[in-house]
C-alpha atoms as a PDB file:
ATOM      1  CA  UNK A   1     -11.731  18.547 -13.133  1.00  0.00           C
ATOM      2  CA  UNK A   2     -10.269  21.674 -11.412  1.00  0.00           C
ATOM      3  CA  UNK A   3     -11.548  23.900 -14.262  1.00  0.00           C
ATOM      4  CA  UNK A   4     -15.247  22.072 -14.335  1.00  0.00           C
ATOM      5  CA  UNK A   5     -15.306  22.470 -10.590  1.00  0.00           C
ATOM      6  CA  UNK A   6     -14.384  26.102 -10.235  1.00  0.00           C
ATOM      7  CA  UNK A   7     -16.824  27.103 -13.319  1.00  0.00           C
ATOM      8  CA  UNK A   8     -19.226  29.125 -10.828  1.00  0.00           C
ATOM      9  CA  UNK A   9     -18.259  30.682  -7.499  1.00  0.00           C
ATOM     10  CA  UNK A  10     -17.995  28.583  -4.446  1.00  0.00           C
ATOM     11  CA  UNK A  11     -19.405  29.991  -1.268  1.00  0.00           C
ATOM     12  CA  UNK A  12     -17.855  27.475   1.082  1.00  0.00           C
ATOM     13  CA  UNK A  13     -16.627  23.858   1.833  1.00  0.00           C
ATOM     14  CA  UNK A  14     -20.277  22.479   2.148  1.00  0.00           C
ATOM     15  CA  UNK A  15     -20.983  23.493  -1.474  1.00  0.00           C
ATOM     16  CA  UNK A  16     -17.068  22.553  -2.680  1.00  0.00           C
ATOM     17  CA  UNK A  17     -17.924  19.152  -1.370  1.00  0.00           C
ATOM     18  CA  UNK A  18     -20.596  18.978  -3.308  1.00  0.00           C
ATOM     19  CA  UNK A  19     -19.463  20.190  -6.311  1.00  0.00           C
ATOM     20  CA  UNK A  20     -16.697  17.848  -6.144  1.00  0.00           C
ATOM     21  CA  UNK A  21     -18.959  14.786  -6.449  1.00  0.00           C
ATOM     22  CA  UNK A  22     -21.262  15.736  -8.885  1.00  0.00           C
ATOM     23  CA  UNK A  23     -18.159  16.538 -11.157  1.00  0.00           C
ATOM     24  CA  UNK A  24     -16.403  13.060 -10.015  1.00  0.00           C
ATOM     25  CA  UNK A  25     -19.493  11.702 -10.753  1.00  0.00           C
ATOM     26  CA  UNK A  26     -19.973  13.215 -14.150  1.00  0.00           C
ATOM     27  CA  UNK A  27     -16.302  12.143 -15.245  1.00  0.00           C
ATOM     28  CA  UNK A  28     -16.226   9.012 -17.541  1.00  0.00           C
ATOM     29  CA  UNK A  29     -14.207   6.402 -15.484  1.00  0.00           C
ATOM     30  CA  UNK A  30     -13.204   4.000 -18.625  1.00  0.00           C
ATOM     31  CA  UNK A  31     -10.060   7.214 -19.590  1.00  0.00           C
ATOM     32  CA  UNK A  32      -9.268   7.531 -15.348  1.00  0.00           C
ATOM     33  CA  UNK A  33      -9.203   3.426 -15.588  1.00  0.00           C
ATOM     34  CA  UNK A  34      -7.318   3.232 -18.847  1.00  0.00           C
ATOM     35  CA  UNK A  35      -4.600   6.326 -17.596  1.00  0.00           C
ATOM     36  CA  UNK A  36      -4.346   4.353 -13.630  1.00  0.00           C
ATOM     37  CA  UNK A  37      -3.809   1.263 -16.597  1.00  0.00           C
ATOM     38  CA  UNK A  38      -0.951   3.159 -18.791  1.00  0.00           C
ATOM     39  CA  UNK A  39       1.076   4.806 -15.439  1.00  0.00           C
ATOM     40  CA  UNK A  40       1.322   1.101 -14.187  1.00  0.00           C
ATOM     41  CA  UNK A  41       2.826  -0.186 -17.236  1.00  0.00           C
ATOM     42  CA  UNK A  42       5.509   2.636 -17.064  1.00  0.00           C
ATOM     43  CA  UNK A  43       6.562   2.180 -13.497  1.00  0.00           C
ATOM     44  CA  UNK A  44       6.701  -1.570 -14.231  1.00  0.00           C
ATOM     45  CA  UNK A  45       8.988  -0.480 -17.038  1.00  0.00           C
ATOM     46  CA  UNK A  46      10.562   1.708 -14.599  1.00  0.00           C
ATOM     47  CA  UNK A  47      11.165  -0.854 -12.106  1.00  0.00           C
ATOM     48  CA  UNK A  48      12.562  -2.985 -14.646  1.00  0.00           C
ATOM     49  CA  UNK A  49      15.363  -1.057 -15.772  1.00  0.00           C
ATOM     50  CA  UNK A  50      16.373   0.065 -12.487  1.00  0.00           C
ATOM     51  CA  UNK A  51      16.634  -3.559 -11.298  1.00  0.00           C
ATOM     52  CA  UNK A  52      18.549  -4.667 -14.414  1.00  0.00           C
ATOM     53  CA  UNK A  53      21.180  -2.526 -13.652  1.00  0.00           C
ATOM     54  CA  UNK A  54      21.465  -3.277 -10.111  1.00  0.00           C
ATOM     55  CA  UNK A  55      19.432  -1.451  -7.838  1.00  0.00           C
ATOM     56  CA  UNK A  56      16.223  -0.480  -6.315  1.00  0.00           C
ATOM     57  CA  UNK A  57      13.541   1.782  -7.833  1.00  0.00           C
ATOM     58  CA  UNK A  58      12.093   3.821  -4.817  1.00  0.00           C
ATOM     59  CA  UNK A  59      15.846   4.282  -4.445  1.00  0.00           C
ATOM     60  CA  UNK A  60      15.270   6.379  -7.220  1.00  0.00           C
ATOM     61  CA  UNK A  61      11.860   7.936  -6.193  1.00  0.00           C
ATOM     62  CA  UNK A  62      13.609   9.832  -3.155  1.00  0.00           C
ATOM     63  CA  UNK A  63      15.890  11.596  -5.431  1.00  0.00           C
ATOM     64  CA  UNK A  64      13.064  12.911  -7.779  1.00  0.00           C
ATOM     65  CA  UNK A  65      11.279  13.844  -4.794  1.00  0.00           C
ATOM     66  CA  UNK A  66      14.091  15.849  -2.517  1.00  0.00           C
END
C-alpha cells in the first residue's frame, strides 16, 4: 500500500488523505479478510500453547514488546 501510495509526489496531508482512500479503496478486501482470518488462527494457536503449559499469553506479549 505504502509503495502504491507514494507512486507520485504528495504535496500535503489534504492530498495524502486522499490518496490513502482511493488506494484502500482499490485494494481487494477478500486477501486483507483472509490474512485478519490466518493471524487469528495463529494467536489462537498461540494462546493455546501458552495456556497448556501454565500461563497467560499477553504475559508473553509484554516481553516481545519491551
Amino acid at each position: 500500500m505504502q509503495e502504491k501510495v507514494y507512486q507520485t509526489h504528495i504535496a500535503n496531508i489534504d492530498e495524502l488523505k486522499h490518496r490513502l482512500v482511493q488506494v484502500w479503496a482499490e485494494l481487494d478486501h477478500r486477501h486483507i479478510a483472509a490474512d485478519i482470518g490466518q493471524r487469528r488462527r495463529r494467536l489462537n494457536a498461540c494462546d493455546s500453547c501458552v495456556k497448556a503449559q501454565g500461563g497467560y499469553f499477553d504475559q508473553h506479549l509484554r516481553w516481545i514488546y519491551m
